[in-house]
Protein backbone atom coordinates (compact mmCIF):
# COMPACT_ATOMS: atom_id res chain seq x y z
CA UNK A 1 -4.58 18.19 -19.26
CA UNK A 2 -2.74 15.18 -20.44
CA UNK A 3 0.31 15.97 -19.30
CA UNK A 4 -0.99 16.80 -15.65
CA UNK A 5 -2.56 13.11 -15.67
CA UNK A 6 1.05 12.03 -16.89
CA UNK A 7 3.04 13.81 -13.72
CA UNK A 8 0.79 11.59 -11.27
CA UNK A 9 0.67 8.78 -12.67
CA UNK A 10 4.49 8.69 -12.92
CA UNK A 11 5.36 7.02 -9.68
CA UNK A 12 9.62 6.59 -10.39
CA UNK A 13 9.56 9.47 -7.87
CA UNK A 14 7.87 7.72 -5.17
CA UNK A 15 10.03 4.80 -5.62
CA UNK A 16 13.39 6.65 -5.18
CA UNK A 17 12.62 7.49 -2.13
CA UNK A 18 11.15 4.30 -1.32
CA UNK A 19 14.66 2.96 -2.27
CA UNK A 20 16.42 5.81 -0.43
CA UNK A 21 14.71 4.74 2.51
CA UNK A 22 15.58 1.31 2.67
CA UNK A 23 18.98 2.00 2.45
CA UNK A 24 18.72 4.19 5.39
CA UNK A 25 17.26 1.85 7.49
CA UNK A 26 19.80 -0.67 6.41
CA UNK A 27 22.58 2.05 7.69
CA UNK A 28 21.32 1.89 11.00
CA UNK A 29 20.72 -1.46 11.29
CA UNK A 30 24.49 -1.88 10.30
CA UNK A 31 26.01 1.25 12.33
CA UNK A 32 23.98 -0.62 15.22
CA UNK A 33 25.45 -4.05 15.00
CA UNK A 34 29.11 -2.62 14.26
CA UNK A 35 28.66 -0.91 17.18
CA UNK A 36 27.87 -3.48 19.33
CA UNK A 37 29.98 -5.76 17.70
CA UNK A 38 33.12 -3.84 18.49
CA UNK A 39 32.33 -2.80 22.24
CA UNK A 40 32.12 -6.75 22.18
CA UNK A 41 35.18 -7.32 20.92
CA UNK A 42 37.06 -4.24 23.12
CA UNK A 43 36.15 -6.12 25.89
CA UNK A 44 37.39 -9.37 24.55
CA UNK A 45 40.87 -7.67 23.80
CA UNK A 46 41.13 -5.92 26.86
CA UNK A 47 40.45 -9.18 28.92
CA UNK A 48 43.01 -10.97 26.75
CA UNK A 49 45.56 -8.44 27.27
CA UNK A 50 44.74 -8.41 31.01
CA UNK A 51 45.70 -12.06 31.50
CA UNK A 52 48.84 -11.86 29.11
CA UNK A 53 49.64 -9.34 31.70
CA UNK A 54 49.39 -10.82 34.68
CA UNK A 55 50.88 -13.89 33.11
């Protein structure tokens, strides 16, 4: 019976995923600002090039 008590009181499970989760939601947080980072500066390159063009 001691050993049942043990397995939930243990809680590094829990906190693996606990961990796992906040690295997830740190991922998307990232992927999200990369991606609107770079559409950001596409547009700045492609206006650039535009005007080198033109002259």
């Amino acid at each position: 019976m001691q050993k049942l008590a043990r397995l939930f009181k243990n809680e590094s499970g829990a906190t693996a995923i606990e961990y796992g989760l906040i690295a997830a939601l740190i991922a998307v947080a990232i992927i999200g600002a990369v991606g609107a980072l770079g559409d950001s500066t596409s547009d700045t390159f492609n206006e650039v090039s535009g005007a080198i063009a033109n002259g």
